[in-house]
PDB file of N, CA and C in Angstrom:
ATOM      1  N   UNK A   1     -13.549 -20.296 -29.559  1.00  0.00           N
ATOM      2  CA  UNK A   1     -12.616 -20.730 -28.522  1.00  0.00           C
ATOM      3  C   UNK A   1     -11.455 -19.737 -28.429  1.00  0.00           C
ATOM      4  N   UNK A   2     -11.132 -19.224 -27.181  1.00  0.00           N
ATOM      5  CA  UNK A   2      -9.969 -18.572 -26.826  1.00  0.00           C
ATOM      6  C   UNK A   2      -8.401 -18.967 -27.082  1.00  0.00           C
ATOM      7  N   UNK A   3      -7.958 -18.229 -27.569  1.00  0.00           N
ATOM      8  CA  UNK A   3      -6.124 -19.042 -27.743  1.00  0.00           C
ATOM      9  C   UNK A   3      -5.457 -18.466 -26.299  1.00  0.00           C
ATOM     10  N   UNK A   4      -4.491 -19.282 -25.988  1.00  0.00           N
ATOM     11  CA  UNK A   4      -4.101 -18.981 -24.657  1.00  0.00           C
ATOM     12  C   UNK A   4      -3.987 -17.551 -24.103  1.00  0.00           C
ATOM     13  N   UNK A   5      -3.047 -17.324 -25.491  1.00  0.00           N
ATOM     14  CA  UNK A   5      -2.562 -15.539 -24.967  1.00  0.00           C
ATOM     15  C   UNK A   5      -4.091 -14.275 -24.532  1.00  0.00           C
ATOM     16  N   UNK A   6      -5.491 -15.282 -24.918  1.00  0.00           N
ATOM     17  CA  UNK A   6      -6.134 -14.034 -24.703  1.00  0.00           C
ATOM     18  C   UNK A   6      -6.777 -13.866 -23.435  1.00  0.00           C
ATOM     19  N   UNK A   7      -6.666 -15.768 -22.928  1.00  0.00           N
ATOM     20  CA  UNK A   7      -7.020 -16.368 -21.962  1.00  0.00           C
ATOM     21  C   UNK A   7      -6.485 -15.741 -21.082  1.00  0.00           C
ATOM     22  N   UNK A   8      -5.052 -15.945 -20.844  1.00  0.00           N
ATOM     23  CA  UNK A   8      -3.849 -15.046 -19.925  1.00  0.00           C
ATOM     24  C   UNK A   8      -4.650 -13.789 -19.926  1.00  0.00           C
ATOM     25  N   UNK A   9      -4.549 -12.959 -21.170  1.00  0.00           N
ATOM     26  CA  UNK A   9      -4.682 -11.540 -21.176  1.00  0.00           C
ATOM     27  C   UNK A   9      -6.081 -11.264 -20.117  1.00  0.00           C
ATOM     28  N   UNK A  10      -7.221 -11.945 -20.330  1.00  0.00           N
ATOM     29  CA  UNK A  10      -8.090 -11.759 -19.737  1.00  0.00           C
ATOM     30  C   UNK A  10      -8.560 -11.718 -18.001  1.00  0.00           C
ATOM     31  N   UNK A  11      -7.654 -12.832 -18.002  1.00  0.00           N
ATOM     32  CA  UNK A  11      -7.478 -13.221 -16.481  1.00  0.00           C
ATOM     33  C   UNK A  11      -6.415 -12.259 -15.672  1.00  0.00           C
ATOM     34  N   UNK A  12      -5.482 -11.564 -16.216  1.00  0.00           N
ATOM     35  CA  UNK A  12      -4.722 -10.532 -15.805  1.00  0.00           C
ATOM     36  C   UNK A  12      -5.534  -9.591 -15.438  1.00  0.00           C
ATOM     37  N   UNK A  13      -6.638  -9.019 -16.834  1.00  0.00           N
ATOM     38  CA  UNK A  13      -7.592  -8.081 -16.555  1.00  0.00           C
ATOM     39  C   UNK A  13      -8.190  -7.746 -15.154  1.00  0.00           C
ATOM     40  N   UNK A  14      -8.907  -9.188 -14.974  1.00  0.00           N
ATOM     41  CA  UNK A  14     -10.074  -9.749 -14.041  1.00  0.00           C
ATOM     42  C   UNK A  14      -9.221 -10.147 -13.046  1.00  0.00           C
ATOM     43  N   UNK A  15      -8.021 -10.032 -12.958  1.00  0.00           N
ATOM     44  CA  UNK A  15      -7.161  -9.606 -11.524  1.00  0.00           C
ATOM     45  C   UNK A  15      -6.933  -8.559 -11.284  1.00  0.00           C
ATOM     46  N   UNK A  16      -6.725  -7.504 -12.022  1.00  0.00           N
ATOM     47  CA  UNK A  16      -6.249  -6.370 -11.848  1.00  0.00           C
ATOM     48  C   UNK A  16      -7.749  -5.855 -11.846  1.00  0.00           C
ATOM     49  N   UNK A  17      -8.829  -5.320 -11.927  1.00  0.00           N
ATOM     50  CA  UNK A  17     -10.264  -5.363 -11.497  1.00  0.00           C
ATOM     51  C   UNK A  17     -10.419  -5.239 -10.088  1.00  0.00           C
ATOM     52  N   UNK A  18     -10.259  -6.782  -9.778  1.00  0.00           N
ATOM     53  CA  UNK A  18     -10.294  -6.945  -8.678  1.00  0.00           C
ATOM     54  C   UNK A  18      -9.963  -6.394  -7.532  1.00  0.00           C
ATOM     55  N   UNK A  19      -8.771  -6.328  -7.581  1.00  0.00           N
ATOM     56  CA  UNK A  19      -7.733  -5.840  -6.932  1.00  0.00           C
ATOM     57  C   UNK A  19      -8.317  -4.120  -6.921  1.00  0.00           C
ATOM     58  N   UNK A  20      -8.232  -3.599  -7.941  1.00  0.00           N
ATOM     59  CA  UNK A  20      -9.117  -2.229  -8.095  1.00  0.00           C
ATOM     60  C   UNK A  20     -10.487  -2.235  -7.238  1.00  0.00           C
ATOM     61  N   UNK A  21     -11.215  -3.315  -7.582  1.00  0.00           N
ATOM     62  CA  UNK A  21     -12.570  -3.088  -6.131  1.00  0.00           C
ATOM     63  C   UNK A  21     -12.001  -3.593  -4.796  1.00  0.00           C
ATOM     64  N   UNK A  22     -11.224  -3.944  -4.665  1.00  0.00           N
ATOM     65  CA  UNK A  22     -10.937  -4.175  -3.179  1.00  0.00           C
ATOM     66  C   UNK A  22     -10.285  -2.733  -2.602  1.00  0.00           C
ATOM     67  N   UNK A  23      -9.462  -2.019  -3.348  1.00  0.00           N
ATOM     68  CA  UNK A  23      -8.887  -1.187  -3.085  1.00  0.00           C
ATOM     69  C   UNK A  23     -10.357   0.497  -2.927  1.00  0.00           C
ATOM     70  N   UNK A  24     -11.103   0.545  -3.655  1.00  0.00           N
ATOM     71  CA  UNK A  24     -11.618   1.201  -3.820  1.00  0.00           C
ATOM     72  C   UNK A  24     -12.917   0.275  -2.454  1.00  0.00           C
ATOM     73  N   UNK A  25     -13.043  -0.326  -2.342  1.00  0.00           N
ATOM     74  CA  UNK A  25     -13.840  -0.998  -1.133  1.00  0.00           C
ATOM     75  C   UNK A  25     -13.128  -0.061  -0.010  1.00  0.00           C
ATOM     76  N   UNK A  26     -11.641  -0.494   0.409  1.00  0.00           N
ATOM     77  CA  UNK A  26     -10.595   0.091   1.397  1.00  0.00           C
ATOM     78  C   UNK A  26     -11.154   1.286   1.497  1.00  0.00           C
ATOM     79  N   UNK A  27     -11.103   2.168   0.602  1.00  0.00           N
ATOM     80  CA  UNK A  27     -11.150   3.575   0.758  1.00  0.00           C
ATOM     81  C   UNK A  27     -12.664   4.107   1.167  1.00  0.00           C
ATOM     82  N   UNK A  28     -13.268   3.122   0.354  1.00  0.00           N
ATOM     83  CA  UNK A  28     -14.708   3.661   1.076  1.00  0.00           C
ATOM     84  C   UNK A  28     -15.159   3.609   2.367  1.00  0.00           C
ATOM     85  N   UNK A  29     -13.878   2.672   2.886  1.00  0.00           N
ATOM     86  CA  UNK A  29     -13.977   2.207   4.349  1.00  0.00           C
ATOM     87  C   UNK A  29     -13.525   3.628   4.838  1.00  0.00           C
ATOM     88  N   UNK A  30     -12.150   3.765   4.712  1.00  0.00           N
ATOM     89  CA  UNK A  30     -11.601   5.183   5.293  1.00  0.00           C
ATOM     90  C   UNK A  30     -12.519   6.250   5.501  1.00  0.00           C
ATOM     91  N   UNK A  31     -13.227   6.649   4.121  1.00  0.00           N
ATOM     92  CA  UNK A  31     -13.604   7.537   4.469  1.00  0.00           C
ATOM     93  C   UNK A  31     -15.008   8.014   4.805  1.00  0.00           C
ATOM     94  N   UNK A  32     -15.680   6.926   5.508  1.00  0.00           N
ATOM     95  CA  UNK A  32     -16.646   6.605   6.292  1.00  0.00           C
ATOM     96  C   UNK A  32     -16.346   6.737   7.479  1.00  0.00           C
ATOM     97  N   UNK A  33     -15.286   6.168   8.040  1.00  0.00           N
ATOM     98  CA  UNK A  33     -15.012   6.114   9.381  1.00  0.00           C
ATOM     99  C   UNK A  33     -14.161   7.574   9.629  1.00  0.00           C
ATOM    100  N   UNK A  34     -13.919   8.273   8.854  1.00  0.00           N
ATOM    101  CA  UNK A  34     -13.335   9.905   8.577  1.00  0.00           C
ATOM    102  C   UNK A  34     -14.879  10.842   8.724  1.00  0.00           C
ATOM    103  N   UNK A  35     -15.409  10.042   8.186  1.00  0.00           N
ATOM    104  CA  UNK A  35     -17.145  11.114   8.012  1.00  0.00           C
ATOM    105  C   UNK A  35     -17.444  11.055   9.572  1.00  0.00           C
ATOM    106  N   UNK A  36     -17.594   9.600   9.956  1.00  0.00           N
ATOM    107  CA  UNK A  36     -17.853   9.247  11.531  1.00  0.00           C
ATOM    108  C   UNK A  36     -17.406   9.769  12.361  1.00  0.00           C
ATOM    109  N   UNK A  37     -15.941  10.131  11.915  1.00  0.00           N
ATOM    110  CA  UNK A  37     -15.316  10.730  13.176  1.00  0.00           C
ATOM    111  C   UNK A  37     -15.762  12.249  13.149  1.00  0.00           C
ATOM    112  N   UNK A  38     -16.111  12.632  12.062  1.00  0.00           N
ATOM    113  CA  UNK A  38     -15.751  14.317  11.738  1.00  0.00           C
ATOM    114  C   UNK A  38     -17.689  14.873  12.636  1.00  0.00           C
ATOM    115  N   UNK A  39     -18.595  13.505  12.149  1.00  0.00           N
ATOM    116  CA  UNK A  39     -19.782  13.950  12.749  1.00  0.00           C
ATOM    117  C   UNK A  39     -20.150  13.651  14.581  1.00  0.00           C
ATOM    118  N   UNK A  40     -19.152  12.651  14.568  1.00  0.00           N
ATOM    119  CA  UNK A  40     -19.349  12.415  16.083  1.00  0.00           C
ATOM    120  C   UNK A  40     -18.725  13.259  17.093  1.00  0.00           C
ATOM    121  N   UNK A  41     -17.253  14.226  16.216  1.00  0.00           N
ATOM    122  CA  UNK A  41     -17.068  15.016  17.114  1.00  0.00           C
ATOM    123  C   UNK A  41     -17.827  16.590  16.572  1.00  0.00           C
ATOM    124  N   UNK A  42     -18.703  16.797  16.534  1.00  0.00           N
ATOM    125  CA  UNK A  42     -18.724  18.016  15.809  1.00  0.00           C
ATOM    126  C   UNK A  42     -17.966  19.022  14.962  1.00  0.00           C
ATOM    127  N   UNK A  43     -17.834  18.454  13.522  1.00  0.00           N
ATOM    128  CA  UNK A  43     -16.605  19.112  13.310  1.00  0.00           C
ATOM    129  C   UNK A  43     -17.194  19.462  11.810  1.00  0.00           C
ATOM    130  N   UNK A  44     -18.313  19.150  11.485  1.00  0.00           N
ATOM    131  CA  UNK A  44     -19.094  19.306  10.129  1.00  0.00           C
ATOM    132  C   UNK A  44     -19.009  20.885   9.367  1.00  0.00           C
ATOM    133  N   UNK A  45     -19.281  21.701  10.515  1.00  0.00           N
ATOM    134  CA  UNK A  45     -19.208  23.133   9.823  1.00  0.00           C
ATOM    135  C   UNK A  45     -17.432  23.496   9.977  1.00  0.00           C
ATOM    136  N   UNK A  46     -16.786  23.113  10.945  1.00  0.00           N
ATOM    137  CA  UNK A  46     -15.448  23.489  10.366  1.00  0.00           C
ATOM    138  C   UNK A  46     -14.987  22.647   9.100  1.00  0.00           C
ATOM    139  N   UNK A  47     -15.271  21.782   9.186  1.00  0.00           N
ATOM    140  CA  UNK A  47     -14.921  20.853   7.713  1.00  0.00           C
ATOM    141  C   UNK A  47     -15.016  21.358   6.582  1.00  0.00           C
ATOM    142  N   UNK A  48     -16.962  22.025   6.589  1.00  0.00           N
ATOM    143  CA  UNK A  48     -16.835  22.604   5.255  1.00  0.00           C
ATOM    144  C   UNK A  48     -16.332  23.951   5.340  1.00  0.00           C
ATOM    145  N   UNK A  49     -16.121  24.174   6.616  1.00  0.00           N
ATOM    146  CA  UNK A  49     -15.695  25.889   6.557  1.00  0.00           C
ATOM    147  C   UNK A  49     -14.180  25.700   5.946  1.00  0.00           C
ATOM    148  N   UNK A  50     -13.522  25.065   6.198  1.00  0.00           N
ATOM    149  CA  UNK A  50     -11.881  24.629   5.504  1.00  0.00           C
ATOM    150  C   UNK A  50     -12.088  24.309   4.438  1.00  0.00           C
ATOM    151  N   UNK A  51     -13.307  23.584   3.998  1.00  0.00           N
ATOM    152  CA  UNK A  51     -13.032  22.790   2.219  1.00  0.00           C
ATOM    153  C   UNK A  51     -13.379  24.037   1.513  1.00  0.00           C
ATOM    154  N   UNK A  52     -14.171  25.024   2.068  1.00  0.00           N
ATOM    155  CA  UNK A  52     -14.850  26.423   1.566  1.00  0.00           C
ATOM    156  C   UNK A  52     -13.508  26.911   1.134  1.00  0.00           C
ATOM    157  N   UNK A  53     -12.247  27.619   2.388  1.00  0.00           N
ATOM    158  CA  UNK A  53     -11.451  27.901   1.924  1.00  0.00           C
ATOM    159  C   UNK A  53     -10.396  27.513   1.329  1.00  0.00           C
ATOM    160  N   UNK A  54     -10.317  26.398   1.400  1.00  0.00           N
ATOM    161  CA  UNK A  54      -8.920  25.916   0.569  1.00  0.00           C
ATOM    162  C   UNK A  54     -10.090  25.148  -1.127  1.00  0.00           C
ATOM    163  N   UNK A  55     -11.029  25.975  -1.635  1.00  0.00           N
ATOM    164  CA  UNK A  55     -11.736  25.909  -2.598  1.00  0.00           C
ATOM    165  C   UNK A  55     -12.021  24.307  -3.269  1.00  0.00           C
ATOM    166  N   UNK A  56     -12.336  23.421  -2.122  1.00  0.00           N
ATOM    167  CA  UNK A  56     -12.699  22.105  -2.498  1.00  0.00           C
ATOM    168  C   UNK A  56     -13.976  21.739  -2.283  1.00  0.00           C
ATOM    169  N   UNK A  57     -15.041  23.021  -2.554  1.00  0.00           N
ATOM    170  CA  UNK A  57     -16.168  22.433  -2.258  1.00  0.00           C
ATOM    171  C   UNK A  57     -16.422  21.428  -3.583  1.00  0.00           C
ATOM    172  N   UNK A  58     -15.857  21.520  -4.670  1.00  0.00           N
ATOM    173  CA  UNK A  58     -16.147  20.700  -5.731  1.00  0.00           C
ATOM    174  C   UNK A  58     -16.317  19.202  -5.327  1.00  0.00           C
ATOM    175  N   UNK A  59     -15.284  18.852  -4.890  1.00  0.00           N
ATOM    176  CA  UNK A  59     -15.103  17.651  -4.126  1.00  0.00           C
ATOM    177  C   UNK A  59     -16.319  17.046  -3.128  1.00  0.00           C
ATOM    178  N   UNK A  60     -16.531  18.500  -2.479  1.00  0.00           N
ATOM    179  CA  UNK A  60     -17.754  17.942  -0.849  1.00  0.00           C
ATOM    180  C   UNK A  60     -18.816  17.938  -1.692  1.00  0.00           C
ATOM    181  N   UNK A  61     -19.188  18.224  -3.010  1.00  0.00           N
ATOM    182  CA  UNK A  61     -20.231  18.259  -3.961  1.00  0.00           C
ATOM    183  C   UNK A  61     -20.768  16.936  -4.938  1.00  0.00           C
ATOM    184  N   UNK A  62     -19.447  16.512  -4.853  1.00  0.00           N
ATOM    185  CA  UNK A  62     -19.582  15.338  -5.554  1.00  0.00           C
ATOM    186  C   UNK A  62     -19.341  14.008  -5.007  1.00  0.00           C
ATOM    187  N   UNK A  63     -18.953  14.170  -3.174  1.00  0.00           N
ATOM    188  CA  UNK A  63     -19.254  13.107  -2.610  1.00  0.00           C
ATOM    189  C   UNK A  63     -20.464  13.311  -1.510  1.00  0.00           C
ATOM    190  N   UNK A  64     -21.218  14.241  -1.827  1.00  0.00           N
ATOM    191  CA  UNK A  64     -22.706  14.314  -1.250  1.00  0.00           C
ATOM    192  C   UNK A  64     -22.460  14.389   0.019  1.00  0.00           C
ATOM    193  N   UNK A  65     -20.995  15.490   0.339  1.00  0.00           N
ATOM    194  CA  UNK A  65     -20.954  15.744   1.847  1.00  0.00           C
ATOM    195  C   UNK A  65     -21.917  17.241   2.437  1.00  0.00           C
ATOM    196  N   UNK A  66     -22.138  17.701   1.147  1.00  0.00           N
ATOM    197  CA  UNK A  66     -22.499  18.869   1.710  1.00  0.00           C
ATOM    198  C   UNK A  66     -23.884  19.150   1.596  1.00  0.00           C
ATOM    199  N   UNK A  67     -24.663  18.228   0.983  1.00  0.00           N
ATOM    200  CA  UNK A  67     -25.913  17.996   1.230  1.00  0.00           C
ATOM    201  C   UNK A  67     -26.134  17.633   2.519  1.00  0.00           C
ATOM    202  N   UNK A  68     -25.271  17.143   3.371  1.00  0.00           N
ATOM    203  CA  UNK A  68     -25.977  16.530   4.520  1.00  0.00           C
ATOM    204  C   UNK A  68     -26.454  17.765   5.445  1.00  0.00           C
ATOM    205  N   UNK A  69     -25.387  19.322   5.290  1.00  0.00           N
ATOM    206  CA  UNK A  69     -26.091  19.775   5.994  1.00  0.00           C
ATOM    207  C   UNK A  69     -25.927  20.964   5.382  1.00  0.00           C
ATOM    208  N   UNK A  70     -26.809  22.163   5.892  1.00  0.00           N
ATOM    209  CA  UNK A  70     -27.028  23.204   5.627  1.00  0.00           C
ATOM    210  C   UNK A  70     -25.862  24.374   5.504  1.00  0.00           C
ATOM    211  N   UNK A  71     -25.556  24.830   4.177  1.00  0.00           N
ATOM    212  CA  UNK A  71     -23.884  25.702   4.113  1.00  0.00           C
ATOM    213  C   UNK A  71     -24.574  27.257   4.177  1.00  0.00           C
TER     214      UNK A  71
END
């Protein structure tokens, strides 16, 4: 059986969690509707042509942007 303080402690946790997947939900929203915009206006090869130079392909690498198309 739990004593209060771990009870509390736990439920703080499993709020703060939460709150962390909602927030990280948010963002996945953003930047979907950022991908959407960037492919609906044609803007894919300047995108990576900018992440090329300002040296963030690391980034377009590890959110599987640059698989989508041919660099």
């Amino acid at each position: 059986m739990m004593n209060g303080d771990t009870a509390t402690l736990l439920t703080n946790l499993a709020l703060e969690l939460n709150m962390a997947l909602r927030r990280v939900k948010s963002l996945q929203a953003q930047i979907s509707e950022i991908n959407h915009f960037i492919d609906e206006n044609g803007l894919r090869a300047d995108f990576l042509s900018l992440a090329k130079t300002n040296q963030c392909l690391e980034l377009l690498e590890n959110n599987g942007i640059q698989r989508r198309v041919n660099v």
